[in-house]
N, C-alpha and C. Protein backbone atom coordinates (compact mmCIF):
# COMPACT_ATOMS: atom_id res chain seq x y z
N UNK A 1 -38.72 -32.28 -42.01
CA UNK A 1 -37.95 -31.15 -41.56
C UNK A 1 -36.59 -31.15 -42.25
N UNK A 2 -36.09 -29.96 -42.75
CA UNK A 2 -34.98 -29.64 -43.27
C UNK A 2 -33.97 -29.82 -42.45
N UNK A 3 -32.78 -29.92 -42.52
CA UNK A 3 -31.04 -29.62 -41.86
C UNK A 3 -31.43 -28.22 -41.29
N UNK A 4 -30.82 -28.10 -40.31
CA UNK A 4 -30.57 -26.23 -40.28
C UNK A 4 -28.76 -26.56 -39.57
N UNK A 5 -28.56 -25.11 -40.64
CA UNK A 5 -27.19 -24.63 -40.79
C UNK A 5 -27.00 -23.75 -39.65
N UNK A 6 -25.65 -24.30 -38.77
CA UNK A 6 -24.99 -23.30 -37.69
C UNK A 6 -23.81 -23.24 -37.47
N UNK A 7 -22.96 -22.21 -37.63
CA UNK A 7 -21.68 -22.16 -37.76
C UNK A 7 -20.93 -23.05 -38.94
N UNK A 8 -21.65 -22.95 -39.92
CA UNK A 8 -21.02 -24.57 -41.00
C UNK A 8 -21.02 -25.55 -40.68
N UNK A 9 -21.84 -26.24 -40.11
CA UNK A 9 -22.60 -27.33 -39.89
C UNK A 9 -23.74 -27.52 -39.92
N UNK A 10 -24.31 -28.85 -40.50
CA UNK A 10 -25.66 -28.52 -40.56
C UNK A 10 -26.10 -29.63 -39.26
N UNK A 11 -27.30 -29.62 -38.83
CA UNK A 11 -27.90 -29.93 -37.64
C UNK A 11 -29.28 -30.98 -38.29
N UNK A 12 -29.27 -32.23 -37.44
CA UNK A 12 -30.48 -32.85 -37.47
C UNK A 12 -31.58 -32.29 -37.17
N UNK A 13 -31.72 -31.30 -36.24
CA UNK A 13 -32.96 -30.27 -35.84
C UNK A 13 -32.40 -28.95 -34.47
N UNK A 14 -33.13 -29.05 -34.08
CA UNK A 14 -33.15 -26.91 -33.81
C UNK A 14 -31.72 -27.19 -31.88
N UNK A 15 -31.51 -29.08 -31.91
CA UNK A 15 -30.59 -29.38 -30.78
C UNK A 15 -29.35 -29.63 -30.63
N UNK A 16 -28.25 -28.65 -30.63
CA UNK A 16 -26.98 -28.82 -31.11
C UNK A 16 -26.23 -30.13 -30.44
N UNK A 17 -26.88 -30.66 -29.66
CA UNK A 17 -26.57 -31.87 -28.46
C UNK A 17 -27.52 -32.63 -28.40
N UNK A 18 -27.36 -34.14 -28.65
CA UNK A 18 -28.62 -35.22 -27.97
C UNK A 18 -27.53 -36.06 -26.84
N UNK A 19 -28.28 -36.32 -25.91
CA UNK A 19 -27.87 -36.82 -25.01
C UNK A 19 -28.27 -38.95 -25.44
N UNK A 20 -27.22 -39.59 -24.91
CA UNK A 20 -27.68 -41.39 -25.05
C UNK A 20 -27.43 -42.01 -24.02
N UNK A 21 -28.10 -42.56 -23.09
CA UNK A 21 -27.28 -43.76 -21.71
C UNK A 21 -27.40 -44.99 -22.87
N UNK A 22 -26.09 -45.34 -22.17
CA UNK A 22 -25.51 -46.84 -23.03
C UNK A 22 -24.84 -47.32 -22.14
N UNK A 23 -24.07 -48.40 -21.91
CA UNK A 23 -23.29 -48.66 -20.75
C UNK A 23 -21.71 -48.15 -21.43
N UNK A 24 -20.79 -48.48 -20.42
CA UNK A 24 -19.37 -48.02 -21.19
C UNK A 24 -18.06 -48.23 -20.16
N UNK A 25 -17.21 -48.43 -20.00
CA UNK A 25 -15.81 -48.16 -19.91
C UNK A 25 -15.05 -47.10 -19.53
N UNK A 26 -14.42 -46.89 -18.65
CA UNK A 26 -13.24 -45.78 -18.52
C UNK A 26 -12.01 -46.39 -18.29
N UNK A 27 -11.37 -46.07 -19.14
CA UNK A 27 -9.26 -46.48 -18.96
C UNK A 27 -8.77 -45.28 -19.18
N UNK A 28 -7.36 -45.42 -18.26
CA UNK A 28 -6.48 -44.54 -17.66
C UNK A 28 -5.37 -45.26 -18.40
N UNK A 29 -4.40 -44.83 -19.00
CA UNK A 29 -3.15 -45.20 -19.63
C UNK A 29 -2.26 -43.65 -19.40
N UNK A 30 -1.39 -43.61 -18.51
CA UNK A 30 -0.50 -42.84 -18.14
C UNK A 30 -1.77 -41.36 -17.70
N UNK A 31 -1.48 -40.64 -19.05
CA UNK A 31 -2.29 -39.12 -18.88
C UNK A 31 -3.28 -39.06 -19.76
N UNK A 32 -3.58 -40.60 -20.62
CA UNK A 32 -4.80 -40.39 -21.19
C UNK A 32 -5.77 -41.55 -20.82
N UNK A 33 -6.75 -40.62 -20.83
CA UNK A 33 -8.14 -41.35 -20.17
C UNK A 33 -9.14 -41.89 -21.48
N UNK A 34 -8.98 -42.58 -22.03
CA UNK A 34 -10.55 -43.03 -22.24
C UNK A 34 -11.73 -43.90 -22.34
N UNK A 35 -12.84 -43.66 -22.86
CA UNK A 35 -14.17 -44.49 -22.76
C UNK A 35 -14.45 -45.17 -24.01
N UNK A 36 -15.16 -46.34 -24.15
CA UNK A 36 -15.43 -47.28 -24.66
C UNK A 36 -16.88 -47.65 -24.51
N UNK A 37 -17.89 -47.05 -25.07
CA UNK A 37 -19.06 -47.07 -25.07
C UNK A 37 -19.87 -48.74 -25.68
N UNK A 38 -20.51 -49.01 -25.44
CA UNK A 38 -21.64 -50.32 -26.14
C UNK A 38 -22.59 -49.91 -26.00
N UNK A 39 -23.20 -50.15 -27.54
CA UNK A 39 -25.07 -50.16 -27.92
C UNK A 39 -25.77 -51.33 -27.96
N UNK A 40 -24.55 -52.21 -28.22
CA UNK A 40 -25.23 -53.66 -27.76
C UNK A 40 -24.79 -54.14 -26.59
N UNK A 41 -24.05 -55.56 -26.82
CA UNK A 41 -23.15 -56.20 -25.64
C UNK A 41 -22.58 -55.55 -25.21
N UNK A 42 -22.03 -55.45 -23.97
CA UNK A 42 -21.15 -54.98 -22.67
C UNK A 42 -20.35 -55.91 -21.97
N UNK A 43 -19.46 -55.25 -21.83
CA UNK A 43 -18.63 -56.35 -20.61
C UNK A 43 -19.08 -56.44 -19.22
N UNK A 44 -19.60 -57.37 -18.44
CA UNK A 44 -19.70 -57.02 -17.59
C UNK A 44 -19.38 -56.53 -16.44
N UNK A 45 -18.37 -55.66 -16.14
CA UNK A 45 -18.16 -54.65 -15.41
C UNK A 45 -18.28 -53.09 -15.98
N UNK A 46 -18.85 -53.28 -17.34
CA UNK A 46 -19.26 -51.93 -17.64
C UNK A 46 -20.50 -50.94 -17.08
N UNK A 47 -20.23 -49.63 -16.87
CA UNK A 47 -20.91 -48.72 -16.04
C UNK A 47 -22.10 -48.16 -17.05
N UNK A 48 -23.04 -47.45 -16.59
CA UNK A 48 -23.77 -47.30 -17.27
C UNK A 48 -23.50 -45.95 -17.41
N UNK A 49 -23.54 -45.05 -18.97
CA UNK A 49 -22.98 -44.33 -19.32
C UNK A 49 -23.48 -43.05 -20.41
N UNK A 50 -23.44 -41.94 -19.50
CA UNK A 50 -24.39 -40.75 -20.58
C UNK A 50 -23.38 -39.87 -21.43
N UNK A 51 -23.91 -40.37 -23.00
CA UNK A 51 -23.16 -39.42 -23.79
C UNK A 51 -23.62 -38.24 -24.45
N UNK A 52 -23.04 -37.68 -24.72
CA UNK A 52 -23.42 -36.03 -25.27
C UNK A 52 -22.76 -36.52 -26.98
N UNK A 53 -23.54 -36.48 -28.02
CA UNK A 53 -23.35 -36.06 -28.98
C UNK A 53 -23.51 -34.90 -29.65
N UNK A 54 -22.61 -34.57 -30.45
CA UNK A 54 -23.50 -33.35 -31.61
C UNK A 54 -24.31 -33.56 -32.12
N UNK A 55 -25.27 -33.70 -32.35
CA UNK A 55 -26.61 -33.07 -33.04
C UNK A 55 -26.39 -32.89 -34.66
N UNK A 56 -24.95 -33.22 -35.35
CA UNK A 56 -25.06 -33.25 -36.52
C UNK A 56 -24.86 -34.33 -37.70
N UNK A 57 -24.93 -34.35 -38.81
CA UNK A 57 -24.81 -35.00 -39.31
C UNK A 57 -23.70 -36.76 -39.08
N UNK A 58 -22.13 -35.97 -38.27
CA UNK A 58 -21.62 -37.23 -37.95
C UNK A 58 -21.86 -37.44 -36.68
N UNK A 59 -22.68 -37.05 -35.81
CA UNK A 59 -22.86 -37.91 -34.47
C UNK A 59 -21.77 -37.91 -33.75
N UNK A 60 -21.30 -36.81 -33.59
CA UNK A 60 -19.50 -36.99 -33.04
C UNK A 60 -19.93 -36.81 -31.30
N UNK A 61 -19.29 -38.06 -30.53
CA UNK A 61 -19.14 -37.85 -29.33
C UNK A 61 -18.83 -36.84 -28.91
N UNK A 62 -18.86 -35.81 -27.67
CA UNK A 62 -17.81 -34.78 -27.19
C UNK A 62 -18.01 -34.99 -25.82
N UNK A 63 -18.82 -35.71 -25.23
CA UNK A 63 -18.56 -36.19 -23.84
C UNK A 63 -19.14 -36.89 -23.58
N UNK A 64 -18.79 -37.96 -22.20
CA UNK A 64 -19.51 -39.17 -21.38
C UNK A 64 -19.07 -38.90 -19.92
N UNK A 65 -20.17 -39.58 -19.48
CA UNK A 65 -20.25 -39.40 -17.98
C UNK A 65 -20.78 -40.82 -17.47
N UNK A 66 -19.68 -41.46 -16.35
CA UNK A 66 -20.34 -42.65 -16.24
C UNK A 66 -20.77 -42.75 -14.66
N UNK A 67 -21.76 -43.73 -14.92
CA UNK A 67 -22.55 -43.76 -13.27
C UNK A 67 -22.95 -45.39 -12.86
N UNK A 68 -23.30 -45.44 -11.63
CA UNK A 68 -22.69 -46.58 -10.97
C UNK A 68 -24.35 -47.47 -11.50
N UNK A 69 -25.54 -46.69 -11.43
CA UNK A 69 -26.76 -47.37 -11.86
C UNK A 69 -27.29 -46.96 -13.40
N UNK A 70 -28.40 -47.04 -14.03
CA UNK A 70 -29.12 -46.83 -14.90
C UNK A 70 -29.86 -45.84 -14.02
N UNK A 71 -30.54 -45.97 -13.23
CA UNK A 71 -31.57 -44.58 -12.47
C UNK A 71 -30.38 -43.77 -12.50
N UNK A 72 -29.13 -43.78 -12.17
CA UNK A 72 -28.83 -42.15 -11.60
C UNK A 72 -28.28 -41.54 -12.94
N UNK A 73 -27.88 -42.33 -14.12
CA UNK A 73 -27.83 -41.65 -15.71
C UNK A 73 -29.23 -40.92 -16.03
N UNK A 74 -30.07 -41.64 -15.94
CA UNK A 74 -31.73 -41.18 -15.93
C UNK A 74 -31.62 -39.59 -15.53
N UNK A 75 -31.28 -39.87 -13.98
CA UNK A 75 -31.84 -38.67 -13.70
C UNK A 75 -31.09 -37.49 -13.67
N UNK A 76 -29.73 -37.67 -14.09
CA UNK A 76 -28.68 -36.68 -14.85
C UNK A 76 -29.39 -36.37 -15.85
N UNK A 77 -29.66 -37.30 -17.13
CA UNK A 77 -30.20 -36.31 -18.44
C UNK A 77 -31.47 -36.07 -18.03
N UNK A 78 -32.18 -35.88 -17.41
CA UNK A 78 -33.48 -35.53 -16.95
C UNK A 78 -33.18 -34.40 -16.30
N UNK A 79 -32.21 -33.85 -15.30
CA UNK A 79 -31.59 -32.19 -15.00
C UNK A 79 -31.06 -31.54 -16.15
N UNK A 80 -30.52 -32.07 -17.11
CA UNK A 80 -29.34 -31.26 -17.89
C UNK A 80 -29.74 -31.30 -19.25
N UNK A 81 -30.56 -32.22 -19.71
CA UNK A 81 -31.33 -32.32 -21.26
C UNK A 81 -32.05 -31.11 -21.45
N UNK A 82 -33.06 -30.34 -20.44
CA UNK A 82 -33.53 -29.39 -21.06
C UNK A 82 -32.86 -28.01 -21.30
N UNK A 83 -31.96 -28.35 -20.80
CA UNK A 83 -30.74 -27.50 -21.13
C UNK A 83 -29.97 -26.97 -22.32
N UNK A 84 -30.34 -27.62 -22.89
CA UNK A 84 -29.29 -28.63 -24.00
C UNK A 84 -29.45 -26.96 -25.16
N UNK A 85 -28.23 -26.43 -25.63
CA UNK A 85 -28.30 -25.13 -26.39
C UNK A 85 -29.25 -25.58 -27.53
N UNK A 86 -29.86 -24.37 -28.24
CA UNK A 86 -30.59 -24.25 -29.30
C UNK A 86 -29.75 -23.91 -30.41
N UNK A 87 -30.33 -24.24 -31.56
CA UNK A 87 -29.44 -23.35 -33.08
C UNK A 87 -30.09 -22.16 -32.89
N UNK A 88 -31.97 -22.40 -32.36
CA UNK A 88 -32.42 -20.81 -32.50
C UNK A 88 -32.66 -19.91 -31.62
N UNK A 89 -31.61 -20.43 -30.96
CA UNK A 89 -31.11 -19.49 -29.38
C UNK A 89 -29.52 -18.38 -29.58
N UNK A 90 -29.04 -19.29 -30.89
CA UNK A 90 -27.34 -19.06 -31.27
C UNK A 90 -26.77 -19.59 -30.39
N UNK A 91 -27.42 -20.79 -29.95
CA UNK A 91 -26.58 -21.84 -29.44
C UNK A 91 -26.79 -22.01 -27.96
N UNK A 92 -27.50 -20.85 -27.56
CA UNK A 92 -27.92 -20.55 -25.80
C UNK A 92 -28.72 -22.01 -25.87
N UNK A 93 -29.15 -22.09 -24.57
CA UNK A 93 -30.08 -22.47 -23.57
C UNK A 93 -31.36 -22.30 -23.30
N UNK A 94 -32.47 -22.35 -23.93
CA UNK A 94 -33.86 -21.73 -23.25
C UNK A 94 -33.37 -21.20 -21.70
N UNK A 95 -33.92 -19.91 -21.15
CA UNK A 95 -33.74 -19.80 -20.19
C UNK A 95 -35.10 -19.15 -19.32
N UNK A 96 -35.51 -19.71 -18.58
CA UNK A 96 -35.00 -20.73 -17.49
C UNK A 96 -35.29 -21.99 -18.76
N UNK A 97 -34.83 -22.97 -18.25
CA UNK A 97 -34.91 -24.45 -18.77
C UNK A 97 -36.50 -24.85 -18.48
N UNK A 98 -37.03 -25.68 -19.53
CA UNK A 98 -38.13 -25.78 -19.07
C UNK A 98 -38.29 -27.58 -18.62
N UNK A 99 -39.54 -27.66 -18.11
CA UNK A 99 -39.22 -28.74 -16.69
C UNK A 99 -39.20 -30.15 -17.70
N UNK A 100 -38.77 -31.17 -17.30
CA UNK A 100 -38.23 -32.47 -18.73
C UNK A 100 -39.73 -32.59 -19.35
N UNK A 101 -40.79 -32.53 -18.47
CA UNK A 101 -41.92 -33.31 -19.39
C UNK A 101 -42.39 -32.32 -20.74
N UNK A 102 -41.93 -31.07 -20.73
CA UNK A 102 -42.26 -30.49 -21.35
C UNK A 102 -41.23 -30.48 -22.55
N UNK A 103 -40.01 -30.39 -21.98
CA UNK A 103 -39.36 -30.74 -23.07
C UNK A 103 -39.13 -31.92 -23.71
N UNK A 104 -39.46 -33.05 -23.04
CA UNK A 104 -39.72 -34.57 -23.89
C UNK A 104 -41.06 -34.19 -25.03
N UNK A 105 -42.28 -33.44 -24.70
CA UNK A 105 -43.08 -33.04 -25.66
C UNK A 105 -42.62 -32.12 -26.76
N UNK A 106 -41.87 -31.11 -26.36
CA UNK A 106 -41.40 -30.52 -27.50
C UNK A 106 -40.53 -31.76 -28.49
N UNK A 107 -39.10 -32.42 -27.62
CA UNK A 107 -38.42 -33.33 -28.51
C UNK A 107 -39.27 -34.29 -29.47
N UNK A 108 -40.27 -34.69 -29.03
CA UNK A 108 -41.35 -35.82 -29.79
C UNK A 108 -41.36 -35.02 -30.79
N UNK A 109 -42.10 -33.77 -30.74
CA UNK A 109 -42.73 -32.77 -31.92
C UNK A 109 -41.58 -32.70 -33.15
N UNK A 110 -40.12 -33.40 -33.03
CA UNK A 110 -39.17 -32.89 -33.88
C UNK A 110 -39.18 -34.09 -34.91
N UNK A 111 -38.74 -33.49 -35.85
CA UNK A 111 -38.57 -34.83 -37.09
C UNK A 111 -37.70 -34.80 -37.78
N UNK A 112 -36.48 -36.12 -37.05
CA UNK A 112 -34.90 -35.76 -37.75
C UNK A 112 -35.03 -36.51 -38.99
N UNK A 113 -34.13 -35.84 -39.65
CA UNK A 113 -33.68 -36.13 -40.66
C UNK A 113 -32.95 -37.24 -41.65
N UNK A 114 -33.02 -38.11 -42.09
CA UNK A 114 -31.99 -39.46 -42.26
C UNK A 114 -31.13 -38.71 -43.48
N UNK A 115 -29.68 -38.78 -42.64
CA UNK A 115 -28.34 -38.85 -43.64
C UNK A 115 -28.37 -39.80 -44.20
């Protein structure tokens, strides 16, 4: 499968967002907050933690959400993954969302790309 181009960016496939649980971190320093994600080791008081990437070539974070177990990250991206905008929507949403198992079958069917 090719790149596809949206807004001047090009895209690993047709999902402007992949979602990752990893564990992670939140710090507060005055008025800025932030997170500290791990793909490997963790500290152990780190939370377990769902990130939203772009979908493009640099993998750029744009949000995390952290939760007290591994089941309840689960079952956040399991409500909100099939959600996730299209390039061939112009960025919408399938609407209605269709139910995860169906969209874990569509995601299988995709074949990203190596930068």
């Amino acid at each position: 499968m090719k790149f596809t181009e949206f807004d001047g960016e090009l895209y690993r496939d047709d999902r402007m967002h992949v979602l990752y649980i990893c564990k992670g971190i939140t710090t507060i320093e005055g008025d800025r907050v932030s997170t500290t994600i791990y793909h490997e080791e963790s500290p152990v008081d780190a939370k377990w933690c769902l990130v939203t990437y772009r979908n493009n070539s640099r993998y750029m974070a744009i949000s995390s959400k952290l939760f007290d177990s591994k089941q309840n990250a689960e079952a956040y991206r399991r409500h909100i993954e099939p959600m996730t905008p299209l390039i061939s929507l112009g960025g919408r949403p399938r609407n209605p969302p269709p139910p995860y198992e169906e969209f874990l079958r569509w995601k299988e069917g995709r074949k990203i790309p190596r930068i």
